[in-house]
PDB file of N, CA and C in Angstrom:
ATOM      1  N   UNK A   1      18.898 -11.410 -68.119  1.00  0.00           N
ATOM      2  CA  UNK A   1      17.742 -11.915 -68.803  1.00  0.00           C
ATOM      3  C   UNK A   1      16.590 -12.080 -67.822  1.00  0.00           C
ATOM      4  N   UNK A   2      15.326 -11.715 -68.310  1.00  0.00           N
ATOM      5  CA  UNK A   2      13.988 -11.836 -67.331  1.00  0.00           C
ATOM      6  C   UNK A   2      13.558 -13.049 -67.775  1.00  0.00           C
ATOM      7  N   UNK A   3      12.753 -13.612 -66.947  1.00  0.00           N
ATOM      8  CA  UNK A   3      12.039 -14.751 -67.076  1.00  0.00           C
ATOM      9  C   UNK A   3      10.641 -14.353 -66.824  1.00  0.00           C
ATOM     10  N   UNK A   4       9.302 -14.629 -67.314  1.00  0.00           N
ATOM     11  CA  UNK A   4       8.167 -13.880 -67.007  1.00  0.00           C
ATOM     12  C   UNK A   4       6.926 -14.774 -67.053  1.00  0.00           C
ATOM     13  N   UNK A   5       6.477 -15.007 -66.106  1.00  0.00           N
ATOM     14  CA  UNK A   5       5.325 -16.060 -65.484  1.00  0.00           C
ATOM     15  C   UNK A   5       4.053 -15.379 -66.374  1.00  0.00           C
ATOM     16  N   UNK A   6       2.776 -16.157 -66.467  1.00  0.00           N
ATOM     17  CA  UNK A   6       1.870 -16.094 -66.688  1.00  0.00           C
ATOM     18  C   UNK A   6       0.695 -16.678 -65.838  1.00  0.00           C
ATOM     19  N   UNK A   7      -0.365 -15.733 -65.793  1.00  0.00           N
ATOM     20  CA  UNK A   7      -1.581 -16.833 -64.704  1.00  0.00           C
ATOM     21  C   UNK A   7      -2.935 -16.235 -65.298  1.00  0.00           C
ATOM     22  N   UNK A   8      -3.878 -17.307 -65.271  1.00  0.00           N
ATOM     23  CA  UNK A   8      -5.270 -17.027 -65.602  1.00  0.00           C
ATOM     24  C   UNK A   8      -5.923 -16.701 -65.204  1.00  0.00           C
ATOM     25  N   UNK A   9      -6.802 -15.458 -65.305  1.00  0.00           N
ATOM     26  CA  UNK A   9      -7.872 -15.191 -64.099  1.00  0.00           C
ATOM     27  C   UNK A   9      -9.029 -14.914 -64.805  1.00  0.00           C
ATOM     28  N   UNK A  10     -10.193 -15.068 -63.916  1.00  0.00           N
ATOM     29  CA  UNK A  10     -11.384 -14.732 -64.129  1.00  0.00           C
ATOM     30  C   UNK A  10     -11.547 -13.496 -63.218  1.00  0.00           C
ATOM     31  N   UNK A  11     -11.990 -12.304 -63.540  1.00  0.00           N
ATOM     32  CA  UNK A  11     -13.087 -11.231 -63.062  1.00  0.00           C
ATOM     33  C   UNK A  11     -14.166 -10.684 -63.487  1.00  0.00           C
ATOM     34  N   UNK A  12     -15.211  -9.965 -62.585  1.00  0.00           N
ATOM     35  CA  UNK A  12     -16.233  -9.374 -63.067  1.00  0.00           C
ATOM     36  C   UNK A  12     -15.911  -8.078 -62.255  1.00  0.00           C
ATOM     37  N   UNK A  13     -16.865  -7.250 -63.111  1.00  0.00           N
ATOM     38  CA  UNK A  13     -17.690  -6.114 -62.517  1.00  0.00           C
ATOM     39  C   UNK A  13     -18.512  -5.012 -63.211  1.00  0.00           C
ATOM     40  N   UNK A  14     -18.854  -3.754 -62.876  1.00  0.00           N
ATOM     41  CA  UNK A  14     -19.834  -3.705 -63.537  1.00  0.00           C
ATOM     42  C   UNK A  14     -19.706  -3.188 -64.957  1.00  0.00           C
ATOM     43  N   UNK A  15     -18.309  -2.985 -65.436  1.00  0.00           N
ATOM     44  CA  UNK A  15     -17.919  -2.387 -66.680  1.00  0.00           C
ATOM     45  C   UNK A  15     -16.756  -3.248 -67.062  1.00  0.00           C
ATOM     46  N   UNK A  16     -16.110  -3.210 -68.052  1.00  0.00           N
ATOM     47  CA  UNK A  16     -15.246  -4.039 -69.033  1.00  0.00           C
ATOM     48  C   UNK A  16     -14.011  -3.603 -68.267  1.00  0.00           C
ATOM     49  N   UNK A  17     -13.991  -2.216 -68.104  1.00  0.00           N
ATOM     50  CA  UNK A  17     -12.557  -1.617 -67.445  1.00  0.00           C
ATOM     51  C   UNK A  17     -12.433  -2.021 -65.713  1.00  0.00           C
ATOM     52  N   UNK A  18     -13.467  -1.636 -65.377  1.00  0.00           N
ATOM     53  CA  UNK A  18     -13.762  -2.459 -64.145  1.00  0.00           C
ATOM     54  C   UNK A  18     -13.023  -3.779 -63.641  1.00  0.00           C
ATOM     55  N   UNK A  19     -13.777  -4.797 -64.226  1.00  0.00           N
ATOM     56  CA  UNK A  19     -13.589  -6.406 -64.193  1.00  0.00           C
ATOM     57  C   UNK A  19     -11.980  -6.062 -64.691  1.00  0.00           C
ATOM     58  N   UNK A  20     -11.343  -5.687 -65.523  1.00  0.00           N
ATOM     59  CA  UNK A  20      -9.954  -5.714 -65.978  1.00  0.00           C
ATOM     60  C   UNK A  20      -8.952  -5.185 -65.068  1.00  0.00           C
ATOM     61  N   UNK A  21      -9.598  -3.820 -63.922  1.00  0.00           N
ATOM     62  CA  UNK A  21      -8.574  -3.240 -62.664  1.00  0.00           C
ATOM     63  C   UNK A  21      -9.129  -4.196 -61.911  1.00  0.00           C
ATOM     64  N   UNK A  22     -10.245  -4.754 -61.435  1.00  0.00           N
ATOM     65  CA  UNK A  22     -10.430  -6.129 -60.172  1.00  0.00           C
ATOM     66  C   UNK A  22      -9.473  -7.131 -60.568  1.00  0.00           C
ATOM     67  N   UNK A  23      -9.189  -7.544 -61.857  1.00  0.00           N
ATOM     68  CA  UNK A  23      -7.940  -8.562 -61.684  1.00  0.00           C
ATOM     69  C   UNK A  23      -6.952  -8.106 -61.407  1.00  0.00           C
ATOM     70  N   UNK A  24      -6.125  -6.970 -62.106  1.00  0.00           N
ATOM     71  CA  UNK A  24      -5.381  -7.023 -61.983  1.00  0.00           C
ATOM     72  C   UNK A  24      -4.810  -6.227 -60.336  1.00  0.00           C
ATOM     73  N   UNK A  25      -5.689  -5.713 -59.545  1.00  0.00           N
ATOM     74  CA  UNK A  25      -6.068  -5.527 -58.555  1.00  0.00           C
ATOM     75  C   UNK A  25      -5.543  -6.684 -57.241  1.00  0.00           C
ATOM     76  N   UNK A  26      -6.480  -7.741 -57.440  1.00  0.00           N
ATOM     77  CA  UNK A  26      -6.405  -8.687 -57.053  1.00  0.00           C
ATOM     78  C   UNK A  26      -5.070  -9.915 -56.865  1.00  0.00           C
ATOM     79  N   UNK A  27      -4.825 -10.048 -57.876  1.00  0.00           N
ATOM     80  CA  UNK A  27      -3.787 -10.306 -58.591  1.00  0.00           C
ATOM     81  C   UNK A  27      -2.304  -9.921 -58.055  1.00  0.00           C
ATOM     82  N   UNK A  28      -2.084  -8.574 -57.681  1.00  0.00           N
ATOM     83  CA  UNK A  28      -0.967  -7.530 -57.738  1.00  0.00           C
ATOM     84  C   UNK A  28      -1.330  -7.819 -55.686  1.00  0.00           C
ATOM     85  N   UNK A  29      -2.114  -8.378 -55.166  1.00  0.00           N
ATOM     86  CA  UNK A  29      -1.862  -8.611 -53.490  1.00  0.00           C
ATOM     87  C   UNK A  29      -1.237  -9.816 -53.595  1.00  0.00           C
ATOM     88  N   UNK A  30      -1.397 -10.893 -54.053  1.00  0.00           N
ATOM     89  CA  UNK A  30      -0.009 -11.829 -54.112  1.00  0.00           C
ATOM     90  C   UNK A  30       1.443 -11.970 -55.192  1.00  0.00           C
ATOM     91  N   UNK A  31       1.275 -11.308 -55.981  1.00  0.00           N
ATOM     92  CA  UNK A  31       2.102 -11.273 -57.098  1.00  0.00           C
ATOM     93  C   UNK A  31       2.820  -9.824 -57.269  1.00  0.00           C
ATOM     94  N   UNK A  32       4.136  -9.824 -57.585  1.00  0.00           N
ATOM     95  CA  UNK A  32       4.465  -8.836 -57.599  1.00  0.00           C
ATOM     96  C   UNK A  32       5.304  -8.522 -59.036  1.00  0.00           C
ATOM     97  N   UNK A  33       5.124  -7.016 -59.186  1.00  0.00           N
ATOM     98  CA  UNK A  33       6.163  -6.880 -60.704  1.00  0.00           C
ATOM     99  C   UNK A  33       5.302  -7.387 -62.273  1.00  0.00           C
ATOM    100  N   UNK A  34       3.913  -7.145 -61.910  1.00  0.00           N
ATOM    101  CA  UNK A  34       3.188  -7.208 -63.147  1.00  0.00           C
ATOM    102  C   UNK A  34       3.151  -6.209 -64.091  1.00  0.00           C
ATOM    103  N   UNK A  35       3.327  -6.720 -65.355  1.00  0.00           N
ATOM    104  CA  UNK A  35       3.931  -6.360 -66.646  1.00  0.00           C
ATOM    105  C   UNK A  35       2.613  -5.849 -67.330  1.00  0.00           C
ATOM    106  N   UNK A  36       1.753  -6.718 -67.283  1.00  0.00           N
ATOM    107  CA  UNK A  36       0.738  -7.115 -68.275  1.00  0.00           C
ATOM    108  C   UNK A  36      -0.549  -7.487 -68.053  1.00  0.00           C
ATOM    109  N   UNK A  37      -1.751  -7.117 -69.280  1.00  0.00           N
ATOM    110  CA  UNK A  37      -2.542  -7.805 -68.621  1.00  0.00           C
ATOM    111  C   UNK A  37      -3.690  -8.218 -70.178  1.00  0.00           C
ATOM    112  N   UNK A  38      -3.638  -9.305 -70.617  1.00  0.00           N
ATOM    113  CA  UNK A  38      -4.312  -9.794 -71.552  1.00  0.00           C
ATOM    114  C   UNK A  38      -5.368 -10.065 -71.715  1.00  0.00           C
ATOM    115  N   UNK A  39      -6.676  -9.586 -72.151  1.00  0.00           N
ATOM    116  CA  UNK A  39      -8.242 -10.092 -72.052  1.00  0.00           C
ATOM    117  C   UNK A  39      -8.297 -11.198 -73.059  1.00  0.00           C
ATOM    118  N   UNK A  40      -8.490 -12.258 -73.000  1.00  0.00           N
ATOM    119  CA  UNK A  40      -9.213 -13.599 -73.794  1.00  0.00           C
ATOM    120  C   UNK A  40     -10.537 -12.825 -74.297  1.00  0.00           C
ATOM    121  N   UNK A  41     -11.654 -12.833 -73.902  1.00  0.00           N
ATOM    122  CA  UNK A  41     -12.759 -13.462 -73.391  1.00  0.00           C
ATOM    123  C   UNK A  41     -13.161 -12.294 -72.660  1.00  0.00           C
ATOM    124  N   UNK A  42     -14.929 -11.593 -73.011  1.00  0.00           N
ATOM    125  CA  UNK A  42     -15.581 -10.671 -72.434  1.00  0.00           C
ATOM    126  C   UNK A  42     -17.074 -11.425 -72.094  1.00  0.00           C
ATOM    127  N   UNK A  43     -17.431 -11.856 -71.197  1.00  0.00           N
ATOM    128  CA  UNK A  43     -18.844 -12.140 -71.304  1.00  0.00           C
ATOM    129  C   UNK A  43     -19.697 -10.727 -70.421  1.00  0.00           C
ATOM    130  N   UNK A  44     -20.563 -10.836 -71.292  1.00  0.00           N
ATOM    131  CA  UNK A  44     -22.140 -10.135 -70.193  1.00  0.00           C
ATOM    132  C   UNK A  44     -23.079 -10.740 -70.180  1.00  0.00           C
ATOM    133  N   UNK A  45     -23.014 -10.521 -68.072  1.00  0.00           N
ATOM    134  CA  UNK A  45     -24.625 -11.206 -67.982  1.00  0.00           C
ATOM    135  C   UNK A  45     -25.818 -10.223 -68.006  1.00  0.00           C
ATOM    136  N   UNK A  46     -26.671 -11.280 -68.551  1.00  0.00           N
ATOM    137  CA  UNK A  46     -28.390  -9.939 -68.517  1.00  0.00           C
ATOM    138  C   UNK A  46     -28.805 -10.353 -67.949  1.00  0.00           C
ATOM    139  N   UNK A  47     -29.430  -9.370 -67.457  1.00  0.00           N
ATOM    140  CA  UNK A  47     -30.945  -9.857 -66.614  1.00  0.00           C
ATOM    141  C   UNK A  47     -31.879  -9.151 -66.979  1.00  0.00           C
ATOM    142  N   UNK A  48     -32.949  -9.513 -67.468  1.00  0.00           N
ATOM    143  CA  UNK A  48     -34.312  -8.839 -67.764  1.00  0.00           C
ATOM    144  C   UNK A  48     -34.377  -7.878 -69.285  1.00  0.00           C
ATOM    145  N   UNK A  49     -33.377  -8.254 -70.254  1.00  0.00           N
ATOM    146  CA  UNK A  49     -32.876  -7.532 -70.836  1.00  0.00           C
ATOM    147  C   UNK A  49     -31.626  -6.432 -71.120  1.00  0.00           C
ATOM    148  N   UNK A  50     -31.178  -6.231 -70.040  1.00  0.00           N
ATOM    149  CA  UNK A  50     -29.977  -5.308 -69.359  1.00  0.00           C
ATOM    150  C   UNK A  50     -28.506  -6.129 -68.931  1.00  0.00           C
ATOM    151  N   UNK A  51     -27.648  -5.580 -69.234  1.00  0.00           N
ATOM    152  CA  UNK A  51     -26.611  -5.867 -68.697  1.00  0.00           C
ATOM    153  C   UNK A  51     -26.375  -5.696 -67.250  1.00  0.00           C
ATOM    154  N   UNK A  52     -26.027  -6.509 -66.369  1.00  0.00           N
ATOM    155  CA  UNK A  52     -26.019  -6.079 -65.228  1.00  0.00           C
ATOM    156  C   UNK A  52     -24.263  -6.391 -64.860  1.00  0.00           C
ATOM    157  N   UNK A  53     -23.331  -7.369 -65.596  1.00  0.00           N
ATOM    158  CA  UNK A  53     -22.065  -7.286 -65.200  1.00  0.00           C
ATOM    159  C   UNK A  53     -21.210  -7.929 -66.311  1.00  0.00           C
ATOM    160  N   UNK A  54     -20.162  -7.194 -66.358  1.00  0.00           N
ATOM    161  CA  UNK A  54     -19.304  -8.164 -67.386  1.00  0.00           C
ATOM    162  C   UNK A  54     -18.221  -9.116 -66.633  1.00  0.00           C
ATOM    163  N   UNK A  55     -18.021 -10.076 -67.123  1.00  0.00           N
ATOM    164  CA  UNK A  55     -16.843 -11.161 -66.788  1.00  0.00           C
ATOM    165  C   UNK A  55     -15.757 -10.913 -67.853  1.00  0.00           C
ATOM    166  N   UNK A  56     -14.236 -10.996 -67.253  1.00  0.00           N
ATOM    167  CA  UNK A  56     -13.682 -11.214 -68.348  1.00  0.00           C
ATOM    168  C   UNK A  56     -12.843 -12.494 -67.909  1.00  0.00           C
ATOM    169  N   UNK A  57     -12.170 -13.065 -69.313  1.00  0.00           N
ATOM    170  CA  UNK A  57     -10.888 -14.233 -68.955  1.00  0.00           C
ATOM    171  C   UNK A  57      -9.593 -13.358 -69.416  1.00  0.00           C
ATOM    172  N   UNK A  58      -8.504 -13.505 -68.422  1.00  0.00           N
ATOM    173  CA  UNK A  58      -7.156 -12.849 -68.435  1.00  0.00           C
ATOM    174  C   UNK A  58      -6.082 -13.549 -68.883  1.00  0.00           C
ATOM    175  N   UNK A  59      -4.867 -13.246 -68.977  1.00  0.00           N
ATOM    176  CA  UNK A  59      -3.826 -13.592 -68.449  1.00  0.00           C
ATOM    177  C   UNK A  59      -3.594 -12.341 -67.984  1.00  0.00           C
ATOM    178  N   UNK A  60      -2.508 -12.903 -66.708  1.00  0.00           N
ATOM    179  CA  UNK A  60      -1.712 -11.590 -66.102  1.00  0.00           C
ATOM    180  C   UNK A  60      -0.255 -11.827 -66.407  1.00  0.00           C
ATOM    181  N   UNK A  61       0.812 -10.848 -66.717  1.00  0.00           N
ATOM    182  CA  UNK A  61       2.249 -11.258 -66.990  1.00  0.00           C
ATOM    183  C   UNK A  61       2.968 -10.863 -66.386  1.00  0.00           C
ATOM    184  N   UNK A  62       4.414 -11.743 -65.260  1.00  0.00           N
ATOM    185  CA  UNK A  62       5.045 -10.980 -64.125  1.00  0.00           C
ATOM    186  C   UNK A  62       6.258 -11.356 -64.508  1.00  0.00           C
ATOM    187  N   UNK A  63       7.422 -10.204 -64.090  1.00  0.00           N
ATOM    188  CA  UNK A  63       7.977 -10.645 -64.123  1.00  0.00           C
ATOM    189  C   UNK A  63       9.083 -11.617 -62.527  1.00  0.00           C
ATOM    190  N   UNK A  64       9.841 -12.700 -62.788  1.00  0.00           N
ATOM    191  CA  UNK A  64      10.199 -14.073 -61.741  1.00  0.00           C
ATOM    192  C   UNK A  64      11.852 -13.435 -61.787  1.00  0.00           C
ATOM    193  N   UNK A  65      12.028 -13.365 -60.565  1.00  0.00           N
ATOM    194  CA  UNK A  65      13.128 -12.866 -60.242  1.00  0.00           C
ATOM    195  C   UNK A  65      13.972 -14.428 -59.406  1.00  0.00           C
ATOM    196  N   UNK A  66      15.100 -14.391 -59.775  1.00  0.00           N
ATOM    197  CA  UNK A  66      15.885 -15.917 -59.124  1.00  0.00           C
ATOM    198  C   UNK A  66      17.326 -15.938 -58.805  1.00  0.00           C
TER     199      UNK A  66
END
């Protein structure tokens, strides 16, 4: 039987797919054996009218070996 952790992250960058490989990117240098990766939550910031970056909120899903 697996047991399988969950953790929250925030990323940006300059596209939706982007910000979604920076987490899980990020993420995958301390954590190992990720499953998953869940978007909450897309924000974009503007500036001047324009999008200049999206944020997203995650979960990431691993699996815990014991």
């Amino acid at each position: 039987m697996s047991i399988v952790k969950v953790i929250e992250v925030i990323s940006e960058g300059k596209t939706i797919e982007e910000a979604i490989h920076s987490a899980v990117h990020e993420a995958s240098k301390t954590v190992k054996e990720i499953k998953q990766v869940d978007v909450d939550h897309i924000h974009a910031k503007v500036e001047n009218g324009h999008i200049t970056k999206f944020r997203i909120d995650a979960r990431i899903s691993f699996v815990i070996h014991h």
